[in-house]
N, C-alpha and C. Protein backbone atom coordinates (compact mmCIF):
# COMPACT_ATOMS: atom_id res chain seq x y z
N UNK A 1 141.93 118.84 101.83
CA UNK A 1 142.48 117.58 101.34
C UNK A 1 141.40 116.84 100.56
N UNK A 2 141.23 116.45 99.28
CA UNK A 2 140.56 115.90 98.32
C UNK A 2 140.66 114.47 98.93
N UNK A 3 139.54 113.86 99.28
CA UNK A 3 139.01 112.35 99.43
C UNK A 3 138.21 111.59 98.36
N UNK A 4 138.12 110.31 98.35
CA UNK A 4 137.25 109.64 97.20
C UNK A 4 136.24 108.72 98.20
N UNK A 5 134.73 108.77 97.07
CA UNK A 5 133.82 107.87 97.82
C UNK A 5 133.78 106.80 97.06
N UNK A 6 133.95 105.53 98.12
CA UNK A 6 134.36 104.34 97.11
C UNK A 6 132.96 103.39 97.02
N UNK A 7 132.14 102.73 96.23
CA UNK A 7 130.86 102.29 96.18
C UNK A 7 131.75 100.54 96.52
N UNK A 8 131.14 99.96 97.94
CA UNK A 8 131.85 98.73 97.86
C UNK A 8 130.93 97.64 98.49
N UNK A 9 131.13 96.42 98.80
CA UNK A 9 130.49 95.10 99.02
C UNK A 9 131.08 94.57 100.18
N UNK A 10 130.28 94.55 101.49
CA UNK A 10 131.01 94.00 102.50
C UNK A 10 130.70 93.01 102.89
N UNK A 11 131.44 91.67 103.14
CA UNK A 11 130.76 90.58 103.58
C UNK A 11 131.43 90.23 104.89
N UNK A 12 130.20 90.01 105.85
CA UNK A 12 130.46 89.47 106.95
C UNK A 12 129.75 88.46 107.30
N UNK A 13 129.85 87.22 108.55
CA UNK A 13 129.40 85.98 108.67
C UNK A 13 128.03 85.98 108.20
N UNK A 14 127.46 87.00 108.60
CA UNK A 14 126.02 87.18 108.99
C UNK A 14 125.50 88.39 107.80
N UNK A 15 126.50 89.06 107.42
CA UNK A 15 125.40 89.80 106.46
C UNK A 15 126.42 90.46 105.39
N UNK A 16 125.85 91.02 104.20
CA UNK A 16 126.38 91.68 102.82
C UNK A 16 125.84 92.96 103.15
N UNK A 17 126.71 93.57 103.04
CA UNK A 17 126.61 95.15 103.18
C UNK A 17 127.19 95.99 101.96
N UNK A 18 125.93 96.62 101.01
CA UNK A 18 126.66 97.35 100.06
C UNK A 18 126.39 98.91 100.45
N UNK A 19 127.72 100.04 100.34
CA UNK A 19 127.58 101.38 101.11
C UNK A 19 128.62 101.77 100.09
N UNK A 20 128.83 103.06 100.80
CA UNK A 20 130.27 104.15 100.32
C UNK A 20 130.57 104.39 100.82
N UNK A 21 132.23 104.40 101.14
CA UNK A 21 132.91 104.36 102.15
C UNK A 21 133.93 105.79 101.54
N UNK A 22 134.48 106.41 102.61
CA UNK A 22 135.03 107.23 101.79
C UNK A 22 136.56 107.26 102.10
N UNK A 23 137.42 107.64 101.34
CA UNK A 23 138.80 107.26 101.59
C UNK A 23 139.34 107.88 101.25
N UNK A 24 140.79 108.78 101.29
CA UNK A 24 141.87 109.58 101.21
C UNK A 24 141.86 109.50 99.21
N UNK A 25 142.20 110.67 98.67
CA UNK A 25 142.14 110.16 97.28
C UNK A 25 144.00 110.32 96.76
N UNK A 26 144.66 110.25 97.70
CA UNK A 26 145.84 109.96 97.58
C UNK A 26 146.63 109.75 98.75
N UNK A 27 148.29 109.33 98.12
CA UNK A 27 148.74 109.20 99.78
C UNK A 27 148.85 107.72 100.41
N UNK A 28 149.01 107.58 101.78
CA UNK A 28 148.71 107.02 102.96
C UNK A 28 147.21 106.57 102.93
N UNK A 29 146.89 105.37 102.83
CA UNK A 29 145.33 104.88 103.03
C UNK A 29 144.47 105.06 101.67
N UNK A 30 145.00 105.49 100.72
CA UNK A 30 144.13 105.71 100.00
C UNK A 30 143.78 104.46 99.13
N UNK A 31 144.64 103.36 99.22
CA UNK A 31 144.19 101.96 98.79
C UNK A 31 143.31 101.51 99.63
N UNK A 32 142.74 100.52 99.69
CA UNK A 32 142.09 99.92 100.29
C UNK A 32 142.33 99.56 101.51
N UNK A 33 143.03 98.56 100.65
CA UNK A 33 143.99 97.34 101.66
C UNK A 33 144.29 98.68 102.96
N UNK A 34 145.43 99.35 102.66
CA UNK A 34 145.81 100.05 103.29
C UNK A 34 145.03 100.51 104.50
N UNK A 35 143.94 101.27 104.13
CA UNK A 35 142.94 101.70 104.83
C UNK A 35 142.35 100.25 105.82
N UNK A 36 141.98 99.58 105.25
CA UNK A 36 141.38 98.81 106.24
C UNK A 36 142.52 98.25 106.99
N UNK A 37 143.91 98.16 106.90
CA UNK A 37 144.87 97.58 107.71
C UNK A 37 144.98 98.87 108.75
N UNK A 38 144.54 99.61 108.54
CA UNK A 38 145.37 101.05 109.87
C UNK A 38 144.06 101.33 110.82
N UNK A 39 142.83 100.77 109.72
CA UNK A 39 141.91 101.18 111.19
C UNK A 39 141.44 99.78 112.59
N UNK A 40 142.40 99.05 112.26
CA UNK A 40 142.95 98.17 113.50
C UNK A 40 140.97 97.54 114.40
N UNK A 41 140.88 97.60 115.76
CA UNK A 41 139.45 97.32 115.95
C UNK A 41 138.73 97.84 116.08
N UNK A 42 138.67 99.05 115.07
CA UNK A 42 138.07 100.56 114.95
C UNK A 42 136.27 100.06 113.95
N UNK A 43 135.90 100.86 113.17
CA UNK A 43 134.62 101.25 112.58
C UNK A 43 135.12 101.34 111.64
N UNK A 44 134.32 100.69 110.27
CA UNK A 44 133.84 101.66 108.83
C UNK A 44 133.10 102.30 108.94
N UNK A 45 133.23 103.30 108.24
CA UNK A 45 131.72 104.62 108.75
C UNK A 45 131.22 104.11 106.66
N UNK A 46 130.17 103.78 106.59
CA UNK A 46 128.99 103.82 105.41
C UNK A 46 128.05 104.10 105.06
N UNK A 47 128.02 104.92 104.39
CA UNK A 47 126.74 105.87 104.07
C UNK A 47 126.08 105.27 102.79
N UNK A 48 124.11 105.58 102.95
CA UNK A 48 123.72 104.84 101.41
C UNK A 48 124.13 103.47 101.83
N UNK A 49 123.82 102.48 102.92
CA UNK A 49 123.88 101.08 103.15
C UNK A 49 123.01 100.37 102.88
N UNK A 50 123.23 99.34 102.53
CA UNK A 50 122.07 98.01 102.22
C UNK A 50 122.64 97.00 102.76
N UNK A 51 122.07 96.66 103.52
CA UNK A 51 122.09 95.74 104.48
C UNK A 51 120.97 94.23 104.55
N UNK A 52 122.03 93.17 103.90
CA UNK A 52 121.39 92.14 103.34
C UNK A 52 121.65 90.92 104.70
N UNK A 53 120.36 90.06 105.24
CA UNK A 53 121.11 89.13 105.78
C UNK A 53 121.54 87.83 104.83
N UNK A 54 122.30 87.27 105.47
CA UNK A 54 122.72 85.80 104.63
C UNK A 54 121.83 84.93 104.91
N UNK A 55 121.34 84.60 106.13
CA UNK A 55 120.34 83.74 106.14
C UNK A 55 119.00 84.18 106.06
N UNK A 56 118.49 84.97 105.11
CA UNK A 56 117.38 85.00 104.71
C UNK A 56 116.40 85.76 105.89
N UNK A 57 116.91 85.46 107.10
CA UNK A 57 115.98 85.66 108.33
C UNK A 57 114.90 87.12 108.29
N UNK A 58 115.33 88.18 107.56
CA UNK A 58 115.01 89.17 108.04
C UNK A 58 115.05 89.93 106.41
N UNK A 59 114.19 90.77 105.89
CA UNK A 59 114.17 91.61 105.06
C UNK A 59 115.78 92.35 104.57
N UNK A 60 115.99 92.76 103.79
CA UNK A 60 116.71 93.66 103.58
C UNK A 60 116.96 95.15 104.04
N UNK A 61 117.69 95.77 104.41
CA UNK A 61 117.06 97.32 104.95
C UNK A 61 118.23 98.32 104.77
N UNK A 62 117.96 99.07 104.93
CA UNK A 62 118.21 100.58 104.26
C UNK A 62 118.48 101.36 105.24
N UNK A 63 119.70 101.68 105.23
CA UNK A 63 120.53 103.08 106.13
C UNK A 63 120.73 103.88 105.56
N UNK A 64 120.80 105.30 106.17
CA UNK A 64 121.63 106.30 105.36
C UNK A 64 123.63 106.23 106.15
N UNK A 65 123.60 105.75 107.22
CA UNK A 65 125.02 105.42 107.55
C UNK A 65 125.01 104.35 108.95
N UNK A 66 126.09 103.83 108.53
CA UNK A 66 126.22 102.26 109.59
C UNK A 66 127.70 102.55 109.79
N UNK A 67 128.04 102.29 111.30
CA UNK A 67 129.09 101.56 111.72
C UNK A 67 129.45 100.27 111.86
N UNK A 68 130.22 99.76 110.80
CA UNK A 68 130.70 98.39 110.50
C UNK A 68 131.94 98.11 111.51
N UNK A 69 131.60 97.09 112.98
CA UNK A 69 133.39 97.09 113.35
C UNK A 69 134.12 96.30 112.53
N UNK A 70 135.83 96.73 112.27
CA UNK A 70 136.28 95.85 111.03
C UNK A 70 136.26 94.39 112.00
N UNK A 71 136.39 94.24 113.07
CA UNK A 71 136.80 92.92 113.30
C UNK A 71 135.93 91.62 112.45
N UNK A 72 134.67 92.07 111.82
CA UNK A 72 134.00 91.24 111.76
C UNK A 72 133.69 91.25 110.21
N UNK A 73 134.83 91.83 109.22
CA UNK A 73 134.53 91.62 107.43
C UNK A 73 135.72 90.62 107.61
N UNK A 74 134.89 90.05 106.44
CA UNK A 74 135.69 89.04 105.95
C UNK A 74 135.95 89.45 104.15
N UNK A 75 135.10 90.02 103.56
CA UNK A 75 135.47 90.24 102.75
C UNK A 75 134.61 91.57 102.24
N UNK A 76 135.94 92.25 100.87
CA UNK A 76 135.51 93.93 100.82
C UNK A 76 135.78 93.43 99.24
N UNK A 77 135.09 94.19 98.90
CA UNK A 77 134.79 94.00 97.08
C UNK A 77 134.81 95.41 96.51
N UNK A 78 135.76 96.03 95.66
CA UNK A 78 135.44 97.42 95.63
C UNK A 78 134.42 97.62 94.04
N UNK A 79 133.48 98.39 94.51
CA UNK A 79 132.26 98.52 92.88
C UNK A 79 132.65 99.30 92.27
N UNK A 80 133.33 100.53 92.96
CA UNK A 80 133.50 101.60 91.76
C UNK A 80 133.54 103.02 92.71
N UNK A 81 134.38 104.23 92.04
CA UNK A 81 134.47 105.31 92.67
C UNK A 81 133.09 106.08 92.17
N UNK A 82 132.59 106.83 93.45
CA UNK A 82 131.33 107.50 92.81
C UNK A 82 131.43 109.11 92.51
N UNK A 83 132.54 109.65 93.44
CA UNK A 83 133.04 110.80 93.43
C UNK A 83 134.19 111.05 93.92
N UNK A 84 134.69 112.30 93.62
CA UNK A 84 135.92 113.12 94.31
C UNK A 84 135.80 113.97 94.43
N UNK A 85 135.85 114.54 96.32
CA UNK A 85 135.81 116.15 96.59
C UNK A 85 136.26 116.47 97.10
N UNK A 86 136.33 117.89 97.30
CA UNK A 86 137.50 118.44 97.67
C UNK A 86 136.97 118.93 99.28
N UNK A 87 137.62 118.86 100.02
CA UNK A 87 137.19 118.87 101.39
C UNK A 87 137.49 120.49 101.83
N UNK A 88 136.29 120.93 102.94
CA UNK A 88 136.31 122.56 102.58
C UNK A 88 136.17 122.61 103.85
N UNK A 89 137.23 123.17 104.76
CA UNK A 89 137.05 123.44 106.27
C UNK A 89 136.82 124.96 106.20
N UNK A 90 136.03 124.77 107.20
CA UNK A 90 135.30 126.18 108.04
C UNK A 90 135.92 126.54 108.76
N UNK A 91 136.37 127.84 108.97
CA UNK A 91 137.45 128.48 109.73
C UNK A 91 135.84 129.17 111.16
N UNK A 92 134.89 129.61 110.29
CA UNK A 92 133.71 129.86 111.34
C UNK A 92 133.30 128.89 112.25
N UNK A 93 133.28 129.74 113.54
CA UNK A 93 132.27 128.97 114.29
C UNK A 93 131.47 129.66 115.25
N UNK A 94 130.78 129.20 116.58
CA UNK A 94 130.04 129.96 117.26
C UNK A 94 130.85 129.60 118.76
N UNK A 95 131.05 130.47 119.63
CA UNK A 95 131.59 130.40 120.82
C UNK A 95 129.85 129.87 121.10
N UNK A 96 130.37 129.28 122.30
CA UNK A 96 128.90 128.95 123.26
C UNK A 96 129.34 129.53 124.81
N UNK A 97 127.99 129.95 124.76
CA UNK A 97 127.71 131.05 126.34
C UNK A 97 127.81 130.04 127.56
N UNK A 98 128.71 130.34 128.38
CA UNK A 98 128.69 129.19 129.49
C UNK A 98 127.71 129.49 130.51
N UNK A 99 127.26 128.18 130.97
CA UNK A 99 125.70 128.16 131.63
C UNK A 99 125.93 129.14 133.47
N UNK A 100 124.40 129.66 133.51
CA UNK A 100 124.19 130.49 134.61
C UNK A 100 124.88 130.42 135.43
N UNK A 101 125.22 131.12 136.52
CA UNK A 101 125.80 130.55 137.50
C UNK A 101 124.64 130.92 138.41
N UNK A 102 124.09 129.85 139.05
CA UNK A 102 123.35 130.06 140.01
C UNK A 102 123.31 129.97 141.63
């Protein structure tokens, strides 16, 4: 199933969060709106975050991925799509050896 990574602006009381979020590239959820209405008091998962406070208190800083809970955006700004890929499941895997019996 082909998804899109969306480059966006999150504002919450306390801080601006710019990441990529990634989202269905058609369909069910693949708007925004949409998406953030179905994941209820769940997580944004954001990768590539910058993480700004509002009150100045503290440096700026740098994630490679953050869990945002939605309860706490107030506002989503979308920057721009950065890609579209095509999602490639692995049919391989590894059984794992069940432990000694001692």
């Amino acid at each position: 199933m082909p998804f899109r990574r969306e480059r966006v602006r999150i504002e919450t009381a306390r801080h601006e969060i710019e990441g990529t979020l990634q989202l269905p590239y058609e369909g069910f959820r693949s708007r925004m709106t949409d998406f953030l209405n179905t994941q209820g008091d769940d997580f944004l998962p954001l990768t590539d975050a910058q993480v700004t406070y509002l009150d100045s208190t503290r440096e700026p800083e740098k994630h490679e991925y953050l869990a945002l809970a939605t309860r706490h955006v107030v506002l989503v700004i979308e920057l721009g799509e950065v890609e579209i890929v095509e999602e490639i499941l692995s049919a391989e895997f590894t059984a794992s050896t069940p432990p000694p019996v001692v």
